[in-house]
PDB file of N, CA and C in Angstrom:
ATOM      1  N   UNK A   1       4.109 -51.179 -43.634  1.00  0.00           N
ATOM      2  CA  UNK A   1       3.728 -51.663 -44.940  1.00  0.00           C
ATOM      3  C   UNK A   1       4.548 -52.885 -45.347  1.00  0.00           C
ATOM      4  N   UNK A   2       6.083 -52.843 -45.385  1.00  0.00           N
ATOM      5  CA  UNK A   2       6.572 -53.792 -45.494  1.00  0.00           C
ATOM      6  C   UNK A   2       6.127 -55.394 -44.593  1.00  0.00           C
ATOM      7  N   UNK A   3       5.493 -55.184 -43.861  1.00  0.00           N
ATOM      8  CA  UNK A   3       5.249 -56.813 -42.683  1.00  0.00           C
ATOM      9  C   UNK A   3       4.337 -57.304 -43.589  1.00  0.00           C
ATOM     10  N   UNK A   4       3.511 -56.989 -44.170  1.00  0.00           N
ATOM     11  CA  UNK A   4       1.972 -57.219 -44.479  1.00  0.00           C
ATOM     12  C   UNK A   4       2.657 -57.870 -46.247  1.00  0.00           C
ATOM     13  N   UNK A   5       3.408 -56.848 -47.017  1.00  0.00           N
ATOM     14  CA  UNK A   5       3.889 -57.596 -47.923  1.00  0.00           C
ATOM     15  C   UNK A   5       4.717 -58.444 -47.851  1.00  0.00           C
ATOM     16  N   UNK A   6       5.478 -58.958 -46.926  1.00  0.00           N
ATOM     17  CA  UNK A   6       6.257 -60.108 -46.373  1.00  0.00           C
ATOM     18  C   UNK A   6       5.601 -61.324 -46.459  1.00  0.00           C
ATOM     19  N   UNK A   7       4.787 -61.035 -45.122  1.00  0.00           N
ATOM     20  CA  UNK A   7       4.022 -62.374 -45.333  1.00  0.00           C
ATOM     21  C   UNK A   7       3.123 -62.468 -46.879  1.00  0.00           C
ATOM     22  N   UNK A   8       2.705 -61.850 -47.527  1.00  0.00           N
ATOM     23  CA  UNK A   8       1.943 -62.520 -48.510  1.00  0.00           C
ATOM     24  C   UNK A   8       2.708 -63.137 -49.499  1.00  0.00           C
ATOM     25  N   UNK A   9       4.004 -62.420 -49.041  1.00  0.00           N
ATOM     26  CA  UNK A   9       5.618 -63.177 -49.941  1.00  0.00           C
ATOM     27  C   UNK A   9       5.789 -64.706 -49.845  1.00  0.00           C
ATOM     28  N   UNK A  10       5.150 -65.182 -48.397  1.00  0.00           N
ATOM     29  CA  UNK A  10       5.421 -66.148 -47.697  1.00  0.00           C
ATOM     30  C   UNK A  10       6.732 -66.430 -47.167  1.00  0.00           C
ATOM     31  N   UNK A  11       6.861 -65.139 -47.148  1.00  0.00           N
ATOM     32  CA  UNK A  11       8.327 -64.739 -45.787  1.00  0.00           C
ATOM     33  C   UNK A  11       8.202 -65.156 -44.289  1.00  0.00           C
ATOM     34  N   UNK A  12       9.004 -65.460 -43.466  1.00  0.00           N
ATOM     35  CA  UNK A  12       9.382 -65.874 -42.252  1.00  0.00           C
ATOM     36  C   UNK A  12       9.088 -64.384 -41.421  1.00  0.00           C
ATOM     37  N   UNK A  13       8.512 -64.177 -41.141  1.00  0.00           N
ATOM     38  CA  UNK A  13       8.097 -62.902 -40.088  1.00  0.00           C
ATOM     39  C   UNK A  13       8.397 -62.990 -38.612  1.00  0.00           C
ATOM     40  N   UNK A  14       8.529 -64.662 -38.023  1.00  0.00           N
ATOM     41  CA  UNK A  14       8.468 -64.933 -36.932  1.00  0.00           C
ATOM     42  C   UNK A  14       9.310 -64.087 -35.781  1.00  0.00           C
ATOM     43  N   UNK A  15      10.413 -63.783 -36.372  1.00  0.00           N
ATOM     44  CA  UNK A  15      11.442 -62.589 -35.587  1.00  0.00           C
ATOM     45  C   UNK A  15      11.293 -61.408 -35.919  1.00  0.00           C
ATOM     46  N   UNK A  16      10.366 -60.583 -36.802  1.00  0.00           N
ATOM     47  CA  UNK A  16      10.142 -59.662 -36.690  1.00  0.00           C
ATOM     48  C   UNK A  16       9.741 -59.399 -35.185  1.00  0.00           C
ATOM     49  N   UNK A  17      10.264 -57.558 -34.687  1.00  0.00           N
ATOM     50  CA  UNK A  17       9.850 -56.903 -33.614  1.00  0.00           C
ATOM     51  C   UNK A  17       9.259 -55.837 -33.567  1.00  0.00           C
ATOM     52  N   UNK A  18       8.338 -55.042 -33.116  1.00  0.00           N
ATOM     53  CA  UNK A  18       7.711 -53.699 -32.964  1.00  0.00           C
ATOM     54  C   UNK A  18       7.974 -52.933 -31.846  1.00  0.00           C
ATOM     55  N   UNK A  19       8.003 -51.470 -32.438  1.00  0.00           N
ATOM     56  CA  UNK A  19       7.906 -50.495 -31.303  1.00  0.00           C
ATOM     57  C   UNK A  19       6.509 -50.586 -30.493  1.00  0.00           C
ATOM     58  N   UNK A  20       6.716 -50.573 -29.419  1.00  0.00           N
ATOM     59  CA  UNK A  20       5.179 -50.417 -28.562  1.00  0.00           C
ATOM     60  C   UNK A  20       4.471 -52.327 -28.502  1.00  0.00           C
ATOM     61  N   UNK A  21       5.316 -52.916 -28.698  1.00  0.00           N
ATOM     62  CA  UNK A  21       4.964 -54.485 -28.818  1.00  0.00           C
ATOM     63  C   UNK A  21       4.488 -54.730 -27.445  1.00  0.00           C
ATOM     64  N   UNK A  22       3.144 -55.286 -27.468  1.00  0.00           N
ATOM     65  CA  UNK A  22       2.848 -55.653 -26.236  1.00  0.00           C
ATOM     66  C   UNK A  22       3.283 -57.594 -25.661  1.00  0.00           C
ATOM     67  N   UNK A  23       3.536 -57.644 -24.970  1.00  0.00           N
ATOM     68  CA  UNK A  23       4.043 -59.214 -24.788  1.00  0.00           C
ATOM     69  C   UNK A  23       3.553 -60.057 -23.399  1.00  0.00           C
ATOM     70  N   UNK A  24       2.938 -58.471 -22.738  1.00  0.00           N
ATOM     71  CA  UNK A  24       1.945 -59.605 -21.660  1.00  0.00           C
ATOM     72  C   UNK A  24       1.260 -58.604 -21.615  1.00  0.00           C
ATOM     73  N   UNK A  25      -0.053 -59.376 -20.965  1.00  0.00           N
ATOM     74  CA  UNK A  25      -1.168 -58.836 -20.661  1.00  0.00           C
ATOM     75  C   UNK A  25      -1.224 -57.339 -19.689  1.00  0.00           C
ATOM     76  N   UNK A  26      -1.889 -56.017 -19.534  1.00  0.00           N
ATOM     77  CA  UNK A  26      -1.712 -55.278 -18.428  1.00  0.00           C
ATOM     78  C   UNK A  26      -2.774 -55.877 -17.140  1.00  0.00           C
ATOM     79  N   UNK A  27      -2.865 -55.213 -16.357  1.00  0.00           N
ATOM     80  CA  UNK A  27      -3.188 -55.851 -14.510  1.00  0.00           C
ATOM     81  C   UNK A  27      -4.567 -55.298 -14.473  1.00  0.00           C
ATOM     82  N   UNK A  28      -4.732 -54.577 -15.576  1.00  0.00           N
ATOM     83  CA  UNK A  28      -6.578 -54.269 -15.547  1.00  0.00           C
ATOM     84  C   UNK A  28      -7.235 -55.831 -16.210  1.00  0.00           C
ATOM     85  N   UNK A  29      -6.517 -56.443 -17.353  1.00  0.00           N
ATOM     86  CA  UNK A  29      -6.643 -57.612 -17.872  1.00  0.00           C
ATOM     87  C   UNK A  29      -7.130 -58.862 -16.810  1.00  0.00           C
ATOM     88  N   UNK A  30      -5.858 -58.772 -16.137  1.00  0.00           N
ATOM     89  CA  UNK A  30      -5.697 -60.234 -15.938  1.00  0.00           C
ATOM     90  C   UNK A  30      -6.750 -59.722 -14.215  1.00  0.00           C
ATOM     91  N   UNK A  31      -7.038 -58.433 -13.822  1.00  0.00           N
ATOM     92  CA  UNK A  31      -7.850 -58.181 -12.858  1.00  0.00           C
ATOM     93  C   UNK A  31      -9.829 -58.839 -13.355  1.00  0.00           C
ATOM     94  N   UNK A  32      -9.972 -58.603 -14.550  1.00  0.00           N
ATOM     95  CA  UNK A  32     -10.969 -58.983 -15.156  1.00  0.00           C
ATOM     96  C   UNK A  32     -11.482 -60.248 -15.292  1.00  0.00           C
ATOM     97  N   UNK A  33      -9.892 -60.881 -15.638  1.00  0.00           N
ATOM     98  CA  UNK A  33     -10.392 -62.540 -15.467  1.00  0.00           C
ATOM     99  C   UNK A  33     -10.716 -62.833 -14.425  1.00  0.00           C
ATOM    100  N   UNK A  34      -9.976 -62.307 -13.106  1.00  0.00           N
ATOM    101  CA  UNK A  34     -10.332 -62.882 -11.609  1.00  0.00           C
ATOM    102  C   UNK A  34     -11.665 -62.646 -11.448  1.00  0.00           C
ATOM    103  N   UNK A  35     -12.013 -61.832 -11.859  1.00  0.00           N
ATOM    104  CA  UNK A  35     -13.647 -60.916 -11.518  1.00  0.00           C
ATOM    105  C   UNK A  35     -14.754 -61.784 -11.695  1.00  0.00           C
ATOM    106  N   UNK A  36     -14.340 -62.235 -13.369  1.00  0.00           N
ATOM    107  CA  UNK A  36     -15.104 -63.171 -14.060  1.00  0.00           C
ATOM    108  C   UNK A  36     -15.225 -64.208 -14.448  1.00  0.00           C
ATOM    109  N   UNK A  37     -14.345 -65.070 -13.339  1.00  0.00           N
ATOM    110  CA  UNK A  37     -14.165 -66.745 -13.133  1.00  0.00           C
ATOM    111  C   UNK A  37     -15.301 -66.795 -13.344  1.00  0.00           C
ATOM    112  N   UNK A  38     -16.115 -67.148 -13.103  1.00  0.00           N
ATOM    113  CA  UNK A  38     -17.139 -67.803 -12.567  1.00  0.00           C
ATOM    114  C   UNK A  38     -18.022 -67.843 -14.096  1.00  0.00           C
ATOM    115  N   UNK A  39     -18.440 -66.434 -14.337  1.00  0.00           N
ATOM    116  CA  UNK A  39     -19.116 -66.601 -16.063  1.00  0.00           C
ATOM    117  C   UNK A  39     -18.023 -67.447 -17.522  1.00  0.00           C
ATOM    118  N   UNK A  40     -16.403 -67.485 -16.657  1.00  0.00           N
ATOM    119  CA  UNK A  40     -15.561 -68.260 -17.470  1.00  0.00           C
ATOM    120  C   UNK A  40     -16.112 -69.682 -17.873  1.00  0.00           C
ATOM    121  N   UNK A  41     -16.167 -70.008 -16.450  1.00  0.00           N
ATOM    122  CA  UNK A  41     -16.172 -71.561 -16.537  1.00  0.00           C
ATOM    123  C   UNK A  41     -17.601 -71.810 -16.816  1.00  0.00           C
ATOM    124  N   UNK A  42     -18.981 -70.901 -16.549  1.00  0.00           N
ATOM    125  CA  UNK A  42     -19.920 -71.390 -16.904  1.00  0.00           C
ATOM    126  C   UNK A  42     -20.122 -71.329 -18.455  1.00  0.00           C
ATOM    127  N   UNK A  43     -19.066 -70.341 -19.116  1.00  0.00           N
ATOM    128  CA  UNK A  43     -19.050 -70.635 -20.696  1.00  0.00           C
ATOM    129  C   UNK A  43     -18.525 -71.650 -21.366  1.00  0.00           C
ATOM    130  N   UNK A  44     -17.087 -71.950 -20.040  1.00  0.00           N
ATOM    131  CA  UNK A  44     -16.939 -73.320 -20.205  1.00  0.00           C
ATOM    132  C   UNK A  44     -17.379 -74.449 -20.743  1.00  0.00           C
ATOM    133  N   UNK A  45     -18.361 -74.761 -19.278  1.00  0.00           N
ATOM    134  CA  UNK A  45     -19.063 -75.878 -19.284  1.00  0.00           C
ATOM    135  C   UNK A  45     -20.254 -75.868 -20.217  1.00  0.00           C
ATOM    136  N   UNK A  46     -20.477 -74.857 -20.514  1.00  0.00           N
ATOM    137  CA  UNK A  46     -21.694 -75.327 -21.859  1.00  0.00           C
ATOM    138  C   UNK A  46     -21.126 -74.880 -23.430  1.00  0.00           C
ATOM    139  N   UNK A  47     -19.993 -75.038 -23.521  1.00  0.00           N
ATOM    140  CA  UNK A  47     -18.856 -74.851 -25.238  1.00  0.00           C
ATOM    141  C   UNK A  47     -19.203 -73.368 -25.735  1.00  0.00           C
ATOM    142  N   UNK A  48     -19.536 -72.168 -25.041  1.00  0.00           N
ATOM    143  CA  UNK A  48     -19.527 -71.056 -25.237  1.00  0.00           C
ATOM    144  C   UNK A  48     -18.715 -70.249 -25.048  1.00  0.00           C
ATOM    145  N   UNK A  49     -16.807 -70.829 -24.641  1.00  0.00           N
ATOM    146  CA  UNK A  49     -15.850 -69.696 -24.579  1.00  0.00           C
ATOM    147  C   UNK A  49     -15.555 -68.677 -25.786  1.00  0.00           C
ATOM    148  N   UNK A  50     -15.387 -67.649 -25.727  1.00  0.00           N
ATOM    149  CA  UNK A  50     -15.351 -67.021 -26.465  1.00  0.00           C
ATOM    150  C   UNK A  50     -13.867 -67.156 -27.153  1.00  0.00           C
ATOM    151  N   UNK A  51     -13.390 -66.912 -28.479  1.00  0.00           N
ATOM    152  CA  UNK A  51     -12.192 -67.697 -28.944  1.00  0.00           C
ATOM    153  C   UNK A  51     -10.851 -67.045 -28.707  1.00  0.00           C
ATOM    154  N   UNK A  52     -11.207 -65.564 -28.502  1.00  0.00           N
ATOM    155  CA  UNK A  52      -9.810 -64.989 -27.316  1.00  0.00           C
ATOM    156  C   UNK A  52      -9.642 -65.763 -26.211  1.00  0.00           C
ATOM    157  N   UNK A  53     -10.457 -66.342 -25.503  1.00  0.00           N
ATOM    158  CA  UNK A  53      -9.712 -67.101 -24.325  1.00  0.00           C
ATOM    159  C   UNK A  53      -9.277 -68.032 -24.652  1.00  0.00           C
ATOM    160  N   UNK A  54     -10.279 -69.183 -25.481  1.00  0.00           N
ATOM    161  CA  UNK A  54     -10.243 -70.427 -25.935  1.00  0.00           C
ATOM    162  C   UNK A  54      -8.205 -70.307 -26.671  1.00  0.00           C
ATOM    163  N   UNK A  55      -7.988 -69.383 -27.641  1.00  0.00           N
ATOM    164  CA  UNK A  55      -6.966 -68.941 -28.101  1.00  0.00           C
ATOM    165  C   UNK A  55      -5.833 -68.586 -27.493  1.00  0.00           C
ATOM    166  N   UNK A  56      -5.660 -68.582 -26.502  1.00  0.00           N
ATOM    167  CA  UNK A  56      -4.586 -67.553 -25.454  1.00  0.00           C
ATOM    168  C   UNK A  56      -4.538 -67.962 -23.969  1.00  0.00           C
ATOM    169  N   UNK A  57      -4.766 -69.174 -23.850  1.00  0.00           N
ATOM    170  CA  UNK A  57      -4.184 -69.770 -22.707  1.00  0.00           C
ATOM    171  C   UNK A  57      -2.859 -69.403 -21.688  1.00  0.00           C
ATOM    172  N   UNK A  58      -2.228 -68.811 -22.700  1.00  0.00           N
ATOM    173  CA  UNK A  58      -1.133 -68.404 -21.697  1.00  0.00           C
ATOM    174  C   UNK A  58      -1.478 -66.897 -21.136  1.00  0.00           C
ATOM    175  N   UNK A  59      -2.351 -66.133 -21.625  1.00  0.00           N
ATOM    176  CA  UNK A  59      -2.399 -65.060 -20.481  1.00  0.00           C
ATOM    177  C   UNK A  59      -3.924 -65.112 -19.934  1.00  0.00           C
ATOM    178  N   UNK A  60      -4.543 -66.101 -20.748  1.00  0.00           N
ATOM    179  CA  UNK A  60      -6.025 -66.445 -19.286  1.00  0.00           C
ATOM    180  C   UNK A  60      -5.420 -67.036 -18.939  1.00  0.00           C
ATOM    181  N   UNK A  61      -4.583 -67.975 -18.505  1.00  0.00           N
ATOM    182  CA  UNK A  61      -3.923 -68.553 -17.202  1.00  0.00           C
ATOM    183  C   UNK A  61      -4.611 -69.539 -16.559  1.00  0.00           C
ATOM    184  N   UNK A  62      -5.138 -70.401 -17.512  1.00  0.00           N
ATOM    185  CA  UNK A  62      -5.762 -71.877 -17.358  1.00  0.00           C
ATOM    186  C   UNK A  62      -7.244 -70.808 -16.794  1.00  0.00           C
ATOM    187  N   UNK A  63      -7.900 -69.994 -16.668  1.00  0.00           N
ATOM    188  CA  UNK A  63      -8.752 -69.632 -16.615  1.00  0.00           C
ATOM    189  C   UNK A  63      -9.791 -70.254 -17.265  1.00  0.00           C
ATOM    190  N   UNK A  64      -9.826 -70.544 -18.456  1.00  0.00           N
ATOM    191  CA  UNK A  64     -11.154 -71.711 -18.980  1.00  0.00           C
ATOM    192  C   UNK A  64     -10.486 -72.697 -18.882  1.00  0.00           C
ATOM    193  N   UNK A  65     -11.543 -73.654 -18.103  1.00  0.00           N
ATOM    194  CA  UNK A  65     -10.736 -75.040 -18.293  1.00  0.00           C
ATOM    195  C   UNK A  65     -11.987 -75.852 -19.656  1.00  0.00           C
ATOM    196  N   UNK A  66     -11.420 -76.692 -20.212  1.00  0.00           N
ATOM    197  CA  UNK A  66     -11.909 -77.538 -21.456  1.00  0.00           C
ATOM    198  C   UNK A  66     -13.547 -77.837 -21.313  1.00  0.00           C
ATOM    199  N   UNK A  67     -14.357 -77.965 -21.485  1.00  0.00           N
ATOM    200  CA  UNK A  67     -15.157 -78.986 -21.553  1.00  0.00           C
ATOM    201  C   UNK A  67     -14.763 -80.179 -22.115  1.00  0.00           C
ATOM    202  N   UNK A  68     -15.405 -81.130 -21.446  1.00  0.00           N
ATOM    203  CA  UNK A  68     -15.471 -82.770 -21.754  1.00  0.00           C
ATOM    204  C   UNK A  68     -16.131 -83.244 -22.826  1.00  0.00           C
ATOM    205  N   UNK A  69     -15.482 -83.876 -24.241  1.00  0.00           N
ATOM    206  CA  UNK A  69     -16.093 -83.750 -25.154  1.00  0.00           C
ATOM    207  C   UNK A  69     -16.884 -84.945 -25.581  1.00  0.00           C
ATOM    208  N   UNK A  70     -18.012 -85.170 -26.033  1.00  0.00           N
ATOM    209  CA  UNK A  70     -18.934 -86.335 -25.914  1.00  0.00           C
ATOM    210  C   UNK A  70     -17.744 -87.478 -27.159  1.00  0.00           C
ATOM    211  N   UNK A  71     -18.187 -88.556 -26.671  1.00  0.00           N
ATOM    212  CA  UNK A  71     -17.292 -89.414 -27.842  1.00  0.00           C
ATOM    213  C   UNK A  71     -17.783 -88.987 -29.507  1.00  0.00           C
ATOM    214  N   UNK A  72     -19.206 -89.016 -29.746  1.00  0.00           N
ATOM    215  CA  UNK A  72     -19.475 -88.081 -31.067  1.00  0.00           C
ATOM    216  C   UNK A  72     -18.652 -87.189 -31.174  1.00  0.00           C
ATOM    217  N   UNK A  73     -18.615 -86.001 -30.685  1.00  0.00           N
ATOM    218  CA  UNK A  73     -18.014 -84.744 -30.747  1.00  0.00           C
ATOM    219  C   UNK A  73     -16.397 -85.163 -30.736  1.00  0.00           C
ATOM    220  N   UNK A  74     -15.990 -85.433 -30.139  1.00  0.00           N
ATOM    221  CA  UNK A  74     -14.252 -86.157 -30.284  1.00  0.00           C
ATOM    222  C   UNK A  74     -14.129 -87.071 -31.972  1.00  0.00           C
ATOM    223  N   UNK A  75     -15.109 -87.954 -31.802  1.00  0.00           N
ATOM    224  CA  UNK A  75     -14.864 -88.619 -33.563  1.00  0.00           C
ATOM    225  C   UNK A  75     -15.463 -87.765 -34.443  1.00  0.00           C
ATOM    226  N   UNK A  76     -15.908 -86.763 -34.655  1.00  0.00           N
ATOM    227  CA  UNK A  76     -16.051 -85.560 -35.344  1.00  0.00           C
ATOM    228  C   UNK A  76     -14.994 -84.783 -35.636  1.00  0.00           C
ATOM    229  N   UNK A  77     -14.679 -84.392 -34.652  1.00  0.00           N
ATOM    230  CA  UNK A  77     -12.929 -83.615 -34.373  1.00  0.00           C
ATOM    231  C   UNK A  77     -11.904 -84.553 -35.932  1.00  0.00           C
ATOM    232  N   UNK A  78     -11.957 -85.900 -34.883  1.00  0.00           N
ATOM    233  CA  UNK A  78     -10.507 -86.587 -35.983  1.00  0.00           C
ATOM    234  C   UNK A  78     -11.339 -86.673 -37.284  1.00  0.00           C
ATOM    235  N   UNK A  79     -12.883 -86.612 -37.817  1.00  0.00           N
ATOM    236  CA  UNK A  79     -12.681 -87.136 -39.106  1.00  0.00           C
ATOM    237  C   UNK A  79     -12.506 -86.014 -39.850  1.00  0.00           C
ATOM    238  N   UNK A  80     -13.380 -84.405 -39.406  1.00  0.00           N
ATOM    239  CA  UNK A  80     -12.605 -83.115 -39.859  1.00  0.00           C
ATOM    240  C   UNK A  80     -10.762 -83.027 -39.908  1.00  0.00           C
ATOM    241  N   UNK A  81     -10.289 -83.177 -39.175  1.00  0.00           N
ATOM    242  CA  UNK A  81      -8.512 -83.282 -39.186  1.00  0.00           C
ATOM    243  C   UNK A  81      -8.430 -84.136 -40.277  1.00  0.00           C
ATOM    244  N   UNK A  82      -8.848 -85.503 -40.150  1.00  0.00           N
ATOM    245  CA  UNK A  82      -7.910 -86.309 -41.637  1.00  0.00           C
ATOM    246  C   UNK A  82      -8.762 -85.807 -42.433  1.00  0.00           C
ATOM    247  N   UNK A  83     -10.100 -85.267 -43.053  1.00  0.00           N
ATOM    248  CA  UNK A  83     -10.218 -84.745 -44.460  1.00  0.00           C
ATOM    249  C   UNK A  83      -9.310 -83.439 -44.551  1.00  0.00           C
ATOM    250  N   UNK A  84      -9.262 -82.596 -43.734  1.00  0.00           N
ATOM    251  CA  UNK A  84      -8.513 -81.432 -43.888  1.00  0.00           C
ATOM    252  C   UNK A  84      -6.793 -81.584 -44.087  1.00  0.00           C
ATOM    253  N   UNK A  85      -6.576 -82.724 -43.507  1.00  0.00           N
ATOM    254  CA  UNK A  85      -5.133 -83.063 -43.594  1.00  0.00           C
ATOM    255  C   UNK A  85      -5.338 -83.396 -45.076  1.00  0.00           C
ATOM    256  N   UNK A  86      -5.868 -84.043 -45.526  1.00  0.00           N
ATOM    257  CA  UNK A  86      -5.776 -84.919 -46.920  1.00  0.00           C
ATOM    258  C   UNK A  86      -6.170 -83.635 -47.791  1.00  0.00           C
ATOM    259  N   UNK A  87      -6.773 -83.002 -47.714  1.00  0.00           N
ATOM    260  CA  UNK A  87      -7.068 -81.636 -48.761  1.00  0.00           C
ATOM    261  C   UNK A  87      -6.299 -80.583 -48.760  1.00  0.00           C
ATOM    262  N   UNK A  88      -5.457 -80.410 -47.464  1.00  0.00           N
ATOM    263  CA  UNK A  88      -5.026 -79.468 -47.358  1.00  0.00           C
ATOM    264  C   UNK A  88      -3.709 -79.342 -48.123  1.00  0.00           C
ATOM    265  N   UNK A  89      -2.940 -78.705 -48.975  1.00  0.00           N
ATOM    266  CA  UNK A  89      -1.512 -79.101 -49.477  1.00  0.00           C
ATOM    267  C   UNK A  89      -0.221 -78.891 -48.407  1.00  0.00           C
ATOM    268  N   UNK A  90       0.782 -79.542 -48.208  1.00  0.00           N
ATOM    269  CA  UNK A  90       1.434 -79.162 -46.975  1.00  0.00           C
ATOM    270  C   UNK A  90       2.531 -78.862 -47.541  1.00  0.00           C
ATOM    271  N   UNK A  91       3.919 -77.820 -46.777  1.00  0.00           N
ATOM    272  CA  UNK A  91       4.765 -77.596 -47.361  1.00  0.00           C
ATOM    273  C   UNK A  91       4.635 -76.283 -48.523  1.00  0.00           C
ATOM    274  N   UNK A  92       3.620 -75.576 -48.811  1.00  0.00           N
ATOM    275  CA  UNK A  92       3.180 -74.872 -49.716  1.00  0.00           C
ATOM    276  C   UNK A  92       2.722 -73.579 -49.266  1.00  0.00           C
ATOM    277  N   UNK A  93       3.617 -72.597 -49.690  1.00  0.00           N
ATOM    278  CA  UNK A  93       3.045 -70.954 -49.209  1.00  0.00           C
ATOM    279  C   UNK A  93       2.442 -70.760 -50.558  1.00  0.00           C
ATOM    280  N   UNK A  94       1.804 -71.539 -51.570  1.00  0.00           N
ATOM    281  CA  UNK A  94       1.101 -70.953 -52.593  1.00  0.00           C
ATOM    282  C   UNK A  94      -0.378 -71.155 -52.247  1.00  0.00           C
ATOM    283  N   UNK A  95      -1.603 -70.271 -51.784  1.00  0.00           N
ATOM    284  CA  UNK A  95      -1.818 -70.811 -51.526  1.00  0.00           C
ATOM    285  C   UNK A  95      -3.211 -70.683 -52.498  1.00  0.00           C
ATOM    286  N   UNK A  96      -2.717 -70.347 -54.114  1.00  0.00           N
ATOM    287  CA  UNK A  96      -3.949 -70.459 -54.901  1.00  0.00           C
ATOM    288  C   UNK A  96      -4.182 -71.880 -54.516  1.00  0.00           C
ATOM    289  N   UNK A  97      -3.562 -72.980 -54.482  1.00  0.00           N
ATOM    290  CA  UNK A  97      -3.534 -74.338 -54.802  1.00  0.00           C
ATOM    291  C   UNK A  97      -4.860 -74.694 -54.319  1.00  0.00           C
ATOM    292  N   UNK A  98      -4.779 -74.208 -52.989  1.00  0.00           N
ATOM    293  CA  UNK A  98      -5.819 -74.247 -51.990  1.00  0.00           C
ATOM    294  C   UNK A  98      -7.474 -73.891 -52.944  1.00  0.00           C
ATOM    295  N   UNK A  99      -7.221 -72.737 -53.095  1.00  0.00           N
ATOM    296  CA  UNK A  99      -8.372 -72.671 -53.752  1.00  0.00           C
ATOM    297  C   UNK A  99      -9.152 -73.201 -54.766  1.00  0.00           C
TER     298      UNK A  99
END
């Protein structure tokens, strides 16, 4: 109970530790990815990774590699980032502001 009211404190949680903390993947896991290279990269290549992999690069293990993003799709990217940079408030765990 206490973690959950921490952070909404906008407390530093980052060194918090748990009993039963998992910190790598188990060998049924990373047996799955090997299995399923192949439907990886074809989700890959057409922008359908699912966002646990897309997210967690370090235990898919370069398992999805990127798609190549059209120059549209790349100047899309930066003009979302600078409106979101410019709206977003920085420095601020309040985050009615936001709203």
């Amino acid at each position: 109970m206490a973690y959950h009211r921490a952070i909404l404190k906008g407390e530093d949680v980052s060194e918090w530790h748990f009993n039963d903390e998992i910190t790598e993947p188990h060998d049924g896991f990373n047996k799955w990815i090997g299995e399923n290279q192949e439907r990886i990269d074809k989700a890959a290549e057409k922008g359908t990774l699912p966002y646990w992999i897309k997210d967690n690069p370090k235990y898919v293990g370069g398992a999805a590699k990127e798609p190549q993003r059209t120059e549209k799709e790349a100047g899309e990217k930066d003009i979302y980032s600078t409106i979101s940079a410019k709206l977003t408030p920085t420095g601020t765990k309040d985050v009615s502001m936001i709203t």
